[in-house]
N, C-alpha and C. Protein backbone atom coordinates (compact mmCIF):
# COMPACT_ATOMS: atom_id res chain seq x y z
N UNK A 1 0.84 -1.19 0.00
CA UNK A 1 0.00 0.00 0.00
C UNK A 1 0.88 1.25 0.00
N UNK A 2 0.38 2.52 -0.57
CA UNK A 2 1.63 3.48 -1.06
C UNK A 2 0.53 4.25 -0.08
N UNK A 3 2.04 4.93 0.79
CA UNK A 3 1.79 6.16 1.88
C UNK A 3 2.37 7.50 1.45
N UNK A 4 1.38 8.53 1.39
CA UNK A 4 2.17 9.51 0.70
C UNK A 4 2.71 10.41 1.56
N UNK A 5 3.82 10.57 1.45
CA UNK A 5 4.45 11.20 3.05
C UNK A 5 4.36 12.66 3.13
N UNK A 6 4.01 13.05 4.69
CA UNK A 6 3.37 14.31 5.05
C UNK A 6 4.61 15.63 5.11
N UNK A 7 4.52 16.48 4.78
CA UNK A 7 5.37 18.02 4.83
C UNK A 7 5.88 18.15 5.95
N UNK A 8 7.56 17.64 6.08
CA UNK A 8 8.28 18.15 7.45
C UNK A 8 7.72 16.85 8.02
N UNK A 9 7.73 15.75 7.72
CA UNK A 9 7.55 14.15 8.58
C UNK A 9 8.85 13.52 8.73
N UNK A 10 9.49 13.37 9.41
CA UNK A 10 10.69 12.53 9.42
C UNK A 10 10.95 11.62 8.90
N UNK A 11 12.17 11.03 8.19
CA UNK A 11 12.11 10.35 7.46
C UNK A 11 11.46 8.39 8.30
N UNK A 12 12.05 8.88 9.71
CA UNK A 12 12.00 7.51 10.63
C UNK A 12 10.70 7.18 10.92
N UNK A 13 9.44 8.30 10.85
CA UNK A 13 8.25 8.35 11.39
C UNK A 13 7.56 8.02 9.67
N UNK A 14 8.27 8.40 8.89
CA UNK A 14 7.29 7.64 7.59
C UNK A 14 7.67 6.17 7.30
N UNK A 15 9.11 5.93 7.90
CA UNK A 15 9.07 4.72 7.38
C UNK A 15 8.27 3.40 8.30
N UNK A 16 8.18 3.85 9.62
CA UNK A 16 7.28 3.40 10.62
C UNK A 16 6.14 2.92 10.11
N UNK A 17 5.55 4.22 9.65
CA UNK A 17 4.18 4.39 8.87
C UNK A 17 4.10 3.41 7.47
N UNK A 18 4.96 3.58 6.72
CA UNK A 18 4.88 2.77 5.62
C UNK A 18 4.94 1.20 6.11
N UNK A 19 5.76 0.91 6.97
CA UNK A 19 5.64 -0.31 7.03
C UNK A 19 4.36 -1.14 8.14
N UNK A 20 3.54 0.48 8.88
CA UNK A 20 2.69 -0.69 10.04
C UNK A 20 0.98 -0.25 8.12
N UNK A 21 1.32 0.32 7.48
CA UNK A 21 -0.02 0.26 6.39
C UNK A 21 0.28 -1.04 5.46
N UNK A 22 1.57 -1.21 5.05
CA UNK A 22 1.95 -2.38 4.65
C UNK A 22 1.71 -3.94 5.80
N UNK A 23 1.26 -3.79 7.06
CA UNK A 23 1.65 -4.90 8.08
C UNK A 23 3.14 -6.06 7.84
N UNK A 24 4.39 -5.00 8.03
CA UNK A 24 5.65 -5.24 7.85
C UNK A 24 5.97 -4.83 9.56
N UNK A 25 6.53 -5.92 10.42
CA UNK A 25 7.08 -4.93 11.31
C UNK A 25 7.88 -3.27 11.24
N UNK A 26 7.82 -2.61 11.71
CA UNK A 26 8.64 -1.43 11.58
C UNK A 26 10.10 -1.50 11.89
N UNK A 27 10.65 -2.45 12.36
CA UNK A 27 12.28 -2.59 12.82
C UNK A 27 12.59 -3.32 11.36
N UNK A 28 11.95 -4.50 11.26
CA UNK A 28 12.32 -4.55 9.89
C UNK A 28 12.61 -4.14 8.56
N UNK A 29 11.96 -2.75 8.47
CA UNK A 29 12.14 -1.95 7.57
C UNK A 29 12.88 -1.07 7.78
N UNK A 30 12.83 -0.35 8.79
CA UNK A 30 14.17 0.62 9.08
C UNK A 30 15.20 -0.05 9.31
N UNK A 31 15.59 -1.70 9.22
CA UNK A 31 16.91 -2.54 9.27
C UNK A 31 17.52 -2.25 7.52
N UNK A 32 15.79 -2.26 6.74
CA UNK A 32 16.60 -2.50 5.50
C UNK A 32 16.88 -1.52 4.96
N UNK A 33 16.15 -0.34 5.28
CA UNK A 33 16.37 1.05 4.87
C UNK A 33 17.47 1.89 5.60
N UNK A 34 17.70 1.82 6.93
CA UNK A 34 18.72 2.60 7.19
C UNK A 34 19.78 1.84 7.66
N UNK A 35 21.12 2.25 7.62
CA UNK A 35 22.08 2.17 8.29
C UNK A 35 22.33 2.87 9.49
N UNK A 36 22.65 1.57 10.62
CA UNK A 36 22.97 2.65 11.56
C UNK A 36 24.37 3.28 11.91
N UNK A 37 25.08 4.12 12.21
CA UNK A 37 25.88 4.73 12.71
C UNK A 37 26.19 4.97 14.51
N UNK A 38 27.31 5.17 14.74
CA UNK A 38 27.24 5.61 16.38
C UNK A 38 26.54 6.78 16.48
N UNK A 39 26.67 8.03 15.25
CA UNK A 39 25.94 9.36 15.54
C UNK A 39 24.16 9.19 15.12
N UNK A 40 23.93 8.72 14.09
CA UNK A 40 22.81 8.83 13.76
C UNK A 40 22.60 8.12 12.46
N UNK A 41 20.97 7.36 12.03
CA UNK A 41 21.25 6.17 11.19
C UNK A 41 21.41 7.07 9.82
N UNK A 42 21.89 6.31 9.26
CA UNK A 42 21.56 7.13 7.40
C UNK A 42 20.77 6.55 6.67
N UNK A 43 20.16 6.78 5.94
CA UNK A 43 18.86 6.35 5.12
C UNK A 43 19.25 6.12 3.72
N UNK A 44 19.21 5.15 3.58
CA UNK A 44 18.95 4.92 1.68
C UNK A 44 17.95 5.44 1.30
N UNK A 45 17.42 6.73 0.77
CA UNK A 45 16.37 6.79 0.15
C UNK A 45 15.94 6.08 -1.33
N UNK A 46 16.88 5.68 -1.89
CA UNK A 46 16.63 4.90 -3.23
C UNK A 46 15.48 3.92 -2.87
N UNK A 47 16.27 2.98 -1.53
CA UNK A 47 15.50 1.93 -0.86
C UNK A 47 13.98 2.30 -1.11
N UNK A 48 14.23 3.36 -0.15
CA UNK A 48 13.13 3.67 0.39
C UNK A 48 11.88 4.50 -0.67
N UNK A 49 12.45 4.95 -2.04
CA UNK A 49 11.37 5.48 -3.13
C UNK A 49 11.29 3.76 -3.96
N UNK A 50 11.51 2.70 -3.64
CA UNK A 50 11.48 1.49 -4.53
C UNK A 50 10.31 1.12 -4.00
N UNK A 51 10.51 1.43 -2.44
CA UNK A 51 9.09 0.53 -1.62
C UNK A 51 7.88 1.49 -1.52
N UNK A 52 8.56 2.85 -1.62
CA UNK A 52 6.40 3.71 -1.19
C UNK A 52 5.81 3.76 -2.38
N UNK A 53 6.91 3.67 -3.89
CA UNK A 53 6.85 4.18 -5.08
C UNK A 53 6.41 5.55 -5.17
N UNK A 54 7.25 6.74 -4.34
CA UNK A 54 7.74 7.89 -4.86
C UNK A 54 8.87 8.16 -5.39
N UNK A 55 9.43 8.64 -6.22
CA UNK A 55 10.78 9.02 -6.34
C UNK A 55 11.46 9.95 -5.14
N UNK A 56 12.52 9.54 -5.32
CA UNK A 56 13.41 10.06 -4.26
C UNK A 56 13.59 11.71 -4.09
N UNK A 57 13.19 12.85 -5.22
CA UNK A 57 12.99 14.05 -5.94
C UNK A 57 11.64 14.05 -4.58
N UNK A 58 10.71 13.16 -4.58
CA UNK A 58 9.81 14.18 -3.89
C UNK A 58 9.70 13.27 -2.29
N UNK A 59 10.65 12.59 -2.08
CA UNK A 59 10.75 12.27 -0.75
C UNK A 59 11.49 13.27 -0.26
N UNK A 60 12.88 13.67 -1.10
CA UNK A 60 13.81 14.47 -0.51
C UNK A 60 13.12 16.12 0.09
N UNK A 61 12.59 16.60 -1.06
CA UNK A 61 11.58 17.72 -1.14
C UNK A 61 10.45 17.59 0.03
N UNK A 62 9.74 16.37 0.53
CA UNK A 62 8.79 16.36 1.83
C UNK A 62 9.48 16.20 2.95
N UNK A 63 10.44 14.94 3.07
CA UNK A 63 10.24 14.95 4.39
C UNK A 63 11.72 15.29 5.03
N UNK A 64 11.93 15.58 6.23
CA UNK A 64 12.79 15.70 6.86
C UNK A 64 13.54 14.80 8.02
N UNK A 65 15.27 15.67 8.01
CA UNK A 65 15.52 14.31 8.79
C UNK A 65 15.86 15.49 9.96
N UNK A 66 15.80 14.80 11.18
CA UNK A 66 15.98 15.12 12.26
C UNK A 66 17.44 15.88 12.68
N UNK A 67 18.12 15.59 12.08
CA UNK A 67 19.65 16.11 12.28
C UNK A 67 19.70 17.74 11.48
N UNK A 68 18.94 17.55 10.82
CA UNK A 68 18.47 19.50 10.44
C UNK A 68 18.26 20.46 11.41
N UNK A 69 17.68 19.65 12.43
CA UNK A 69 16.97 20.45 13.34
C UNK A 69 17.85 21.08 14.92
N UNK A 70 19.14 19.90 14.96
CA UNK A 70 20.07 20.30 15.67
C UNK A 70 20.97 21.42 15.90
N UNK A 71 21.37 22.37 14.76
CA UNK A 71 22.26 23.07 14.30
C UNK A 71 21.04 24.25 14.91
N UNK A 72 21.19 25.20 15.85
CA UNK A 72 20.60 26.29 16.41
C UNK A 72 21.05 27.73 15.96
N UNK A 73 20.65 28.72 15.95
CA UNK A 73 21.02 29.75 16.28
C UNK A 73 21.06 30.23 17.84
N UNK A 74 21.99 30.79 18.22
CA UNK A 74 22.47 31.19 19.80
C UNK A 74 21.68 32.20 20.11
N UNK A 75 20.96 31.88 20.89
CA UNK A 75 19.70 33.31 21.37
C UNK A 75 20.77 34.37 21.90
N UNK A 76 20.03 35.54 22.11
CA UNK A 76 20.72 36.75 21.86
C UNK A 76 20.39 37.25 22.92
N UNK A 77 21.19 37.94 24.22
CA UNK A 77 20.44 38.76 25.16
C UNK A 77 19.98 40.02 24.92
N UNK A 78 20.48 40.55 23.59
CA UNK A 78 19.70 41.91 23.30
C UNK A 78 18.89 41.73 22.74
N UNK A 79 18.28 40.29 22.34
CA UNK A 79 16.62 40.21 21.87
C UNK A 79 15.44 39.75 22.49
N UNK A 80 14.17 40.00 22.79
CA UNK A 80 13.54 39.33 22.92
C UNK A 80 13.43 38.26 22.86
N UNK A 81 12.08 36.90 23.41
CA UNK A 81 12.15 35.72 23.42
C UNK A 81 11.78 35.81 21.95
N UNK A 82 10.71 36.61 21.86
CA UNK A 82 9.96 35.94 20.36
C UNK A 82 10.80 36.74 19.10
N UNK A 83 11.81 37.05 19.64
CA UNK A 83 12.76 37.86 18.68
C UNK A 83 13.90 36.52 18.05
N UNK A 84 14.62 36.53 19.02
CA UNK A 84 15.41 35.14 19.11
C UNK A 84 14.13 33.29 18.17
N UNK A 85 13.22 33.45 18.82
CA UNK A 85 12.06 32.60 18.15
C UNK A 85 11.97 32.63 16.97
N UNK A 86 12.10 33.71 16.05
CA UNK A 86 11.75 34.36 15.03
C UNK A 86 13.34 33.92 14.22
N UNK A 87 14.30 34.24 14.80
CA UNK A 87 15.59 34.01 13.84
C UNK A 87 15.88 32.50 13.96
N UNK A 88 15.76 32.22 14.96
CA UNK A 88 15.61 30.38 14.76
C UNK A 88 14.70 30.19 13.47
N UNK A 89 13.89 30.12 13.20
CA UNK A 89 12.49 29.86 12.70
C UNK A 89 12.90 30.44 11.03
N UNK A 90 13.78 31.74 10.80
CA UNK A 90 14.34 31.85 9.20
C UNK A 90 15.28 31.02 9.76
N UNK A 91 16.08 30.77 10.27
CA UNK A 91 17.44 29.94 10.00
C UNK A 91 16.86 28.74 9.72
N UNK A 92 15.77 28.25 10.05
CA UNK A 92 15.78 26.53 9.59
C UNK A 92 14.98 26.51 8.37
N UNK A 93 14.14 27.49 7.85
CA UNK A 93 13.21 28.06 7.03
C UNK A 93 14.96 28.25 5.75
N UNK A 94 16.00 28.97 5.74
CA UNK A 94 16.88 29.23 4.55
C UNK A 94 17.68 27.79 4.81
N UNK A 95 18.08 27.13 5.73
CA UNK A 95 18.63 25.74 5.92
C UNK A 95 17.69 25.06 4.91
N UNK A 96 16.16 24.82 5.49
CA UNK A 96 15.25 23.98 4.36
C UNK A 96 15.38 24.11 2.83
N UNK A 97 15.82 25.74 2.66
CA UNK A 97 15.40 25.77 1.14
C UNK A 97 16.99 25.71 0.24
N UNK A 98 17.92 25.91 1.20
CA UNK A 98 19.48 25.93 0.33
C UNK A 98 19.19 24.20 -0.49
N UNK A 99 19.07 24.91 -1.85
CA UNK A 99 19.73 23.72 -2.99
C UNK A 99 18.44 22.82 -3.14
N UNK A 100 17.05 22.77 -2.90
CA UNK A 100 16.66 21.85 -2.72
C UNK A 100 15.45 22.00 -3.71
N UNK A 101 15.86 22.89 -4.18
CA UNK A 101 14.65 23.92 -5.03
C UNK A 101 12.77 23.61 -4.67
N UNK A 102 12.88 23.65 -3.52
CA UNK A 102 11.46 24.29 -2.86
C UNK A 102 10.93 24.85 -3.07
N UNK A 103 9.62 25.39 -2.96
CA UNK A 103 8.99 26.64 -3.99
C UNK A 103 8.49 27.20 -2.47
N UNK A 104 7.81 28.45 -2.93
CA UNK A 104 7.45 28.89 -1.32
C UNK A 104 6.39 28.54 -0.66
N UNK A 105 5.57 28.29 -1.77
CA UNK A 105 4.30 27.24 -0.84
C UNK A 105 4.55 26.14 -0.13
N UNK A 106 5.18 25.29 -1.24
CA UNK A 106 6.07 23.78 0.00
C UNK A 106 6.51 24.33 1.20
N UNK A 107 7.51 25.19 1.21
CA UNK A 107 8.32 25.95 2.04
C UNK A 107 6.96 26.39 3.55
N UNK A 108 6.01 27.43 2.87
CA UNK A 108 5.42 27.46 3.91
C UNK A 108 4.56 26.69 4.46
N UNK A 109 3.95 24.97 3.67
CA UNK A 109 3.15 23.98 4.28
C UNK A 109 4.03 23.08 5.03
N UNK A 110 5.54 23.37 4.79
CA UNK A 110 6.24 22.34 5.28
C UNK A 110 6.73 23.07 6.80
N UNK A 111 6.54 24.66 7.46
CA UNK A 111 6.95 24.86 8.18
C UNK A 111 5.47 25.85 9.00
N UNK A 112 4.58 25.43 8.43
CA UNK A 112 3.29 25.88 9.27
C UNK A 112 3.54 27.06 9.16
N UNK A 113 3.69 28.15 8.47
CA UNK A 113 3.69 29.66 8.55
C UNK A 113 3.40 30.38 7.02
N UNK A 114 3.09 31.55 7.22
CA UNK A 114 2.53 31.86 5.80
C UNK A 114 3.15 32.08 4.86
N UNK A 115 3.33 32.04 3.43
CA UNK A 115 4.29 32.77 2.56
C UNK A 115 4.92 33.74 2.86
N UNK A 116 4.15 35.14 3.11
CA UNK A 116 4.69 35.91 3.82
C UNK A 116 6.00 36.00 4.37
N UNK A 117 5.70 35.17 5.51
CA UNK A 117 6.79 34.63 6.60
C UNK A 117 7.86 34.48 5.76
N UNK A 118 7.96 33.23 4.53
CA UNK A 118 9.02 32.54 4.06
C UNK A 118 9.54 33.46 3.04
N UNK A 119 8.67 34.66 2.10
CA UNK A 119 9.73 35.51 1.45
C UNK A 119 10.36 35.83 2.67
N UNK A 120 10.29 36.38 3.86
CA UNK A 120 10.53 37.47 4.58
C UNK A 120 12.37 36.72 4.96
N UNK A 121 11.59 35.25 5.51
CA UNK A 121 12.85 34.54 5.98
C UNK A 121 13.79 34.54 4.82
N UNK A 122 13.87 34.35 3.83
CA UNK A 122 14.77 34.39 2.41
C UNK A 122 15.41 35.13 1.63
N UNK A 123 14.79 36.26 2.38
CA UNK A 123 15.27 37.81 2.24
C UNK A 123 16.21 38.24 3.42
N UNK A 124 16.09 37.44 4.34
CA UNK A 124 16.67 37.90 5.58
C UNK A 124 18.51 37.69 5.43
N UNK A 125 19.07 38.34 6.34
CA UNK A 125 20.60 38.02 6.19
C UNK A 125 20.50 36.69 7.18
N UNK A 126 21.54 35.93 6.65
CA UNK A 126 22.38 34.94 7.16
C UNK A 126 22.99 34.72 8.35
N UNK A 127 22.65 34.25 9.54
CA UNK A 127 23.66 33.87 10.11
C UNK A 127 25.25 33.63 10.57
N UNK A 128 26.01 34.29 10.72
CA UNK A 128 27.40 33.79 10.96
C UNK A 128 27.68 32.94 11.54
N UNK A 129 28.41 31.94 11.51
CA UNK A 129 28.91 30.50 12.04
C UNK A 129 29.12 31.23 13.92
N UNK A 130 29.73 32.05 13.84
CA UNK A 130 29.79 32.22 15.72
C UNK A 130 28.27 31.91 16.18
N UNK A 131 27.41 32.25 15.24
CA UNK A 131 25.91 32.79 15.99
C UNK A 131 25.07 31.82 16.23
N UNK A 132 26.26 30.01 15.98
CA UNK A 132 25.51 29.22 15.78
C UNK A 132 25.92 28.44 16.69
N UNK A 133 25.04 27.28 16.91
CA UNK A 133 25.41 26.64 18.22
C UNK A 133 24.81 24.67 17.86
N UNK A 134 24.80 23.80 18.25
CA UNK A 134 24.54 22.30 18.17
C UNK A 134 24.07 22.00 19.37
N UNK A 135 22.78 21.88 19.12
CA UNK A 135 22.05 21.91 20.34
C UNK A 135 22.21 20.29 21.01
N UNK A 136 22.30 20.07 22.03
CA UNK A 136 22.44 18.86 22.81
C UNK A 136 21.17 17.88 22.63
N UNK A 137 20.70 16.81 22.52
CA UNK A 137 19.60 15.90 22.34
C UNK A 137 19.54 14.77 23.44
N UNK A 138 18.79 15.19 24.47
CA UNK A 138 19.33 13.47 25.18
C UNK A 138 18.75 12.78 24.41
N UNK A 139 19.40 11.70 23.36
CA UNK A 139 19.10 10.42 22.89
C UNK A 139 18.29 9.70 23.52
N UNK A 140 18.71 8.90 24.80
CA UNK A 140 18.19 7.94 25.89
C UNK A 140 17.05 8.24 26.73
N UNK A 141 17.93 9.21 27.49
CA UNK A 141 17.19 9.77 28.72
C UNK A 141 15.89 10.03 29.19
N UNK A 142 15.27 10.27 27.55
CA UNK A 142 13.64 10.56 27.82
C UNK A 142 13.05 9.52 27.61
N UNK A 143 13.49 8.13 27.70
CA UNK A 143 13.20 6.62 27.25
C UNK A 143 13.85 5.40 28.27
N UNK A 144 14.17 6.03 29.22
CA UNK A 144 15.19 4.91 30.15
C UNK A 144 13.39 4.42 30.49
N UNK A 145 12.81 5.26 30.97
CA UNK A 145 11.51 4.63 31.77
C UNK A 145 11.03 3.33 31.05
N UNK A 146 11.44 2.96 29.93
CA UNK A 146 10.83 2.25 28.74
C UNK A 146 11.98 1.37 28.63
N UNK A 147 13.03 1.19 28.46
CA UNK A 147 14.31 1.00 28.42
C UNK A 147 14.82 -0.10 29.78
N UNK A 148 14.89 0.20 30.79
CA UNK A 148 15.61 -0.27 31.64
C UNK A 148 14.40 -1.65 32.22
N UNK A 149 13.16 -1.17 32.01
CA UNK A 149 12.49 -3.11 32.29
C UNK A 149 12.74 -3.92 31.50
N UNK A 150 13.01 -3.39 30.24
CA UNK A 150 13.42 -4.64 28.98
C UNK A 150 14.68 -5.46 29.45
N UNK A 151 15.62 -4.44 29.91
CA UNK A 151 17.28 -5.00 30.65
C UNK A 151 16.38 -5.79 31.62
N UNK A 152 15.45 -5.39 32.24
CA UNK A 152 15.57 -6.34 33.69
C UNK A 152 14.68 -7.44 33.09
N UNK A 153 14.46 -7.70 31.80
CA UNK A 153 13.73 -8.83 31.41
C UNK A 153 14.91 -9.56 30.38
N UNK A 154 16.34 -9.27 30.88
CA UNK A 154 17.35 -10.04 30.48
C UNK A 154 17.02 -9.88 28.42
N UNK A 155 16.56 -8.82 27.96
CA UNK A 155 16.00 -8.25 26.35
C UNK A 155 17.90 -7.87 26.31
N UNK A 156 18.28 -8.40 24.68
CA UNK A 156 19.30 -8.08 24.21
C UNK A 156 19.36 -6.58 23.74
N UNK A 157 20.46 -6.06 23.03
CA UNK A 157 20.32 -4.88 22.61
C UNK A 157 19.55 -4.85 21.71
N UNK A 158 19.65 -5.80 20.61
CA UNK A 158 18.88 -5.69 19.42
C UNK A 158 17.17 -6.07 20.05
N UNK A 159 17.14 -6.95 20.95
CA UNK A 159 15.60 -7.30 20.96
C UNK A 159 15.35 -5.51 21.51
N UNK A 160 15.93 -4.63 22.50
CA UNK A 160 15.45 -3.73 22.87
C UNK A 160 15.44 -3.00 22.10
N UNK A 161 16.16 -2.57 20.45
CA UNK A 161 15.80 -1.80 19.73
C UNK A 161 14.92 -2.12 18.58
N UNK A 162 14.49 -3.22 18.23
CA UNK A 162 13.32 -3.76 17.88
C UNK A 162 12.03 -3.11 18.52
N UNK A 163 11.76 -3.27 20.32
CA UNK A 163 10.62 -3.38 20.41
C UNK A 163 9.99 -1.49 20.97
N UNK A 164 11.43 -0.82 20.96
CA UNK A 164 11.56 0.17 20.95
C UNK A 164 10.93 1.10 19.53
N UNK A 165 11.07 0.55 18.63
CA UNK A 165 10.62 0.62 17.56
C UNK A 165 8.75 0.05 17.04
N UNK A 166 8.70 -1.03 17.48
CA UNK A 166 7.84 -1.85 16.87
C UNK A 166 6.59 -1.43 18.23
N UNK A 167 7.34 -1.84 19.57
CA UNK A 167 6.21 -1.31 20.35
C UNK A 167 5.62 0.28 20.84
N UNK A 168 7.13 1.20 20.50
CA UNK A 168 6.49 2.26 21.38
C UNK A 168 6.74 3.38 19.82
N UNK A 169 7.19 3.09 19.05
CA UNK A 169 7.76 3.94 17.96
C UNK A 169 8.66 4.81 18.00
N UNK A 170 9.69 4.08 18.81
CA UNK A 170 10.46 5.25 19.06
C UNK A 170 11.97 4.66 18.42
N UNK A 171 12.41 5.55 17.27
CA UNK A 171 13.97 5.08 16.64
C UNK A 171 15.07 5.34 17.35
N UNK A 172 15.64 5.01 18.14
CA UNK A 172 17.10 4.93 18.65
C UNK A 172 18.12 5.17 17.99
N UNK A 173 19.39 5.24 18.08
CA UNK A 173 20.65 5.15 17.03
C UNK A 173 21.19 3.89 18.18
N UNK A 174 21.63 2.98 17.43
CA UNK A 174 22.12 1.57 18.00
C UNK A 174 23.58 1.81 19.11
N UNK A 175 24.28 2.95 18.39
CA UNK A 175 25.58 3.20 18.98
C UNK A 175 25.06 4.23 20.46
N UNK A 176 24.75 4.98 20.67
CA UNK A 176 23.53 5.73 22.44
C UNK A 176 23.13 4.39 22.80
N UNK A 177 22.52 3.77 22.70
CA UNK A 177 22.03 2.85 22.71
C UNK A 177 22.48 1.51 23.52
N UNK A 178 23.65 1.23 22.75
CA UNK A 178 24.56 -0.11 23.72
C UNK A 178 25.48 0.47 24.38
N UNK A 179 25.70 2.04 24.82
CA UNK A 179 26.79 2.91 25.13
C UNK A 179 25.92 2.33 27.05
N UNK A 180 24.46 3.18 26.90
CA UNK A 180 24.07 3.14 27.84
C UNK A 180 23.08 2.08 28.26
N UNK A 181 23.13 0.95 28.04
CA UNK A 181 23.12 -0.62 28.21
C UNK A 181 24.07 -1.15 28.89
N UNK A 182 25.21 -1.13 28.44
CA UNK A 182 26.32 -1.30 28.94
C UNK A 182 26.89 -0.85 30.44
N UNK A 183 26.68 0.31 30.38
CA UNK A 183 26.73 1.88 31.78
C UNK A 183 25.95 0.99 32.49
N UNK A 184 24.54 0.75 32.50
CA UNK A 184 23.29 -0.16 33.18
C UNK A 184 23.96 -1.06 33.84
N UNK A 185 23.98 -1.73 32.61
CA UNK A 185 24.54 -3.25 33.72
C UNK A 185 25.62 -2.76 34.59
N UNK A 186 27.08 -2.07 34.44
CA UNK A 186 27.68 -1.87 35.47
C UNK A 186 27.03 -1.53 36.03
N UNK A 187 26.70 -0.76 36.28
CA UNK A 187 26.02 0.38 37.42
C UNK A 187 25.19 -0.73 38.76
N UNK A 188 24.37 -1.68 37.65
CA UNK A 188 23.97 -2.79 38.55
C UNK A 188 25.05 -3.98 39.15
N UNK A 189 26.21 -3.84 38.71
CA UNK A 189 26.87 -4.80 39.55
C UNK A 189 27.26 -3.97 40.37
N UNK A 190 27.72 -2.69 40.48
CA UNK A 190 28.55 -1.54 41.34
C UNK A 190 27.77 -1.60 42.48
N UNK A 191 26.19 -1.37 42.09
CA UNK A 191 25.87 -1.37 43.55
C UNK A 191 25.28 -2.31 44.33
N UNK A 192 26.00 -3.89 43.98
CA UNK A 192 25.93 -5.14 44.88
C UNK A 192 24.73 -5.89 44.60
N UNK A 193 24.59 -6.04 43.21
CA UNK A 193 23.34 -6.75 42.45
C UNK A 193 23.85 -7.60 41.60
N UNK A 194 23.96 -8.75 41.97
CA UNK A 194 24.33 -10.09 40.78
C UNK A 194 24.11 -9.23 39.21
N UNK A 195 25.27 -10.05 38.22
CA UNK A 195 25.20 -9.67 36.85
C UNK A 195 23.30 -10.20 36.69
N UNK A 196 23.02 -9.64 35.68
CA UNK A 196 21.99 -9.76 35.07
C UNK A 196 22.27 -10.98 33.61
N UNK A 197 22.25 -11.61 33.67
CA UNK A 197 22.51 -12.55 32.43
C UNK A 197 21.33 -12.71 31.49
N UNK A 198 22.34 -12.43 30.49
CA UNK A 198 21.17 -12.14 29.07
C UNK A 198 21.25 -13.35 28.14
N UNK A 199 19.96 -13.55 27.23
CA UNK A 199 20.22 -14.93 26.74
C UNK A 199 20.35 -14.61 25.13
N UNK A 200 20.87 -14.77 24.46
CA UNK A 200 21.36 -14.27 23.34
C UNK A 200 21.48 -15.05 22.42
N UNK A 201 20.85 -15.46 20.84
CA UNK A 201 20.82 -16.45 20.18
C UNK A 201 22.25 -17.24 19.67
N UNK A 202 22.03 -18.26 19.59
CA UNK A 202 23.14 -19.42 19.70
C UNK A 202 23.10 -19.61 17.82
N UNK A 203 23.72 -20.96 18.11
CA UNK A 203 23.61 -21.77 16.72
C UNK A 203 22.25 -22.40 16.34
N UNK A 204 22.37 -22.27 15.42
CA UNK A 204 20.45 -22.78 14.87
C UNK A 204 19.52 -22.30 15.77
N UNK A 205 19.64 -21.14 16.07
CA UNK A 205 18.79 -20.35 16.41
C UNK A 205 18.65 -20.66 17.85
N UNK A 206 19.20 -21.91 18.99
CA UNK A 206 19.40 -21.94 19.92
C UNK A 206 19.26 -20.83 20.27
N UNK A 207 19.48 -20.29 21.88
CA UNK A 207 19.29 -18.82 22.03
C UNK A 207 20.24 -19.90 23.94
N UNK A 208 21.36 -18.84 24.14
CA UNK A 208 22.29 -19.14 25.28
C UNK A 208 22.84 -17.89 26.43
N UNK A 209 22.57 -18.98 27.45
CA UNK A 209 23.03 -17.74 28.36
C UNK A 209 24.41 -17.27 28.59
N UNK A 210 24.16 -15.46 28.46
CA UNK A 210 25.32 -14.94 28.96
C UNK A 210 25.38 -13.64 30.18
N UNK A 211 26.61 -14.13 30.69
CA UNK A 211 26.05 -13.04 31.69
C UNK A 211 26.99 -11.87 31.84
């Protein structure tokens, strides 16, 4: 079934989508579509215009990836909140449109604001690299609550980024991921709690304990 993906949707949240309208697990498809990395996964979009049957021209043009959204402008103490609000808001507005040949309507359905807005942002001056900043993301942190019963149900890394995916919809990067899995379990032997032993598939699919 072909999902036509929504203005400013992430690329991780359509492929979710494409695969629970298809009834494909969702880990399975973001296994075959992205690569993961320690920083963040990368996406084949080729993959990924073979299976919704869009071309890759108007996947690239809809949806967005999350790592756009990191790169900040440094609020300003001689501006206002909604001043500072406002230059964030062209900076990701001329980020969206460098090279991608957007028109201004896309431009303004893809960022909820009026044309208006988006000549205004496009007209605006640029940013200087000082004025810019990489905003911090806790990866984990807003997910341990979800995260740390799977460990205490002896769940591998991969079963926990599976069901992280499949049950709650939430994409991880694999490398955050077994960083602070890892941290866990110490942390649970440090403070006088038997290893936790995990059972982890064997040969012919056996599945063996390790601890």
């Amino acid at each position: 079934m072909r999902v036509r993906p929504r203005p400013a949707q992430t690329i991780d949240s359509y492929i979710s989508e494409l695969a629970r309208a298809n009834h494909i697990r969702p880990s399975l498809l973001h296994g075959h579509i992205s690569e993961q990395t320690i920083a963040a996964p990368i996406h084949n979009l080729d993959r990924l215009a073979a299976l919704s049957g869009f071309p890759v021209a108007v996947l690239r043009r809809t949806l967005a990836s999350p790592v756009a959204y990191l790169i900040r402008v440094r609020p300003s103490s001689e501006l206002t909140d909604a001043e500072n609000d406002r230059a964030q808001l062209f900076f990701q507005i001329q980020q969206d449109a460098d090279g991608r040949g957007l028109t201004v309507r896309i431009l303004a359905k893809r960022h909820q604001v009026s044309r208006r807005t988006i000549r205004q942002a496009l007209r605006a001056s640029r940013a200087l690299p000082h004025q810019l900043t990489r905003t911090h993301v806790p990866v984990i942190a807003p997910f341990k609550h979800l995260v740390i019963p799977m460990l205490e149900q002896r769940l591998t890394p991969t079963e926990v980024w599976d069901r992280m995916i499949n049950d709650h919809g939430v994409t991880l990067s694999r490398g955050p991921l077994g960083t602070f899995i890892n941290n866990w379990h110490l942390d649970h032997v440090r403070k006088g709690n038997p290893p936790i032993a995990i059972y982890q598939p064997g040969r012919h699919g056996r599945r063996t304990l390790k601890s």
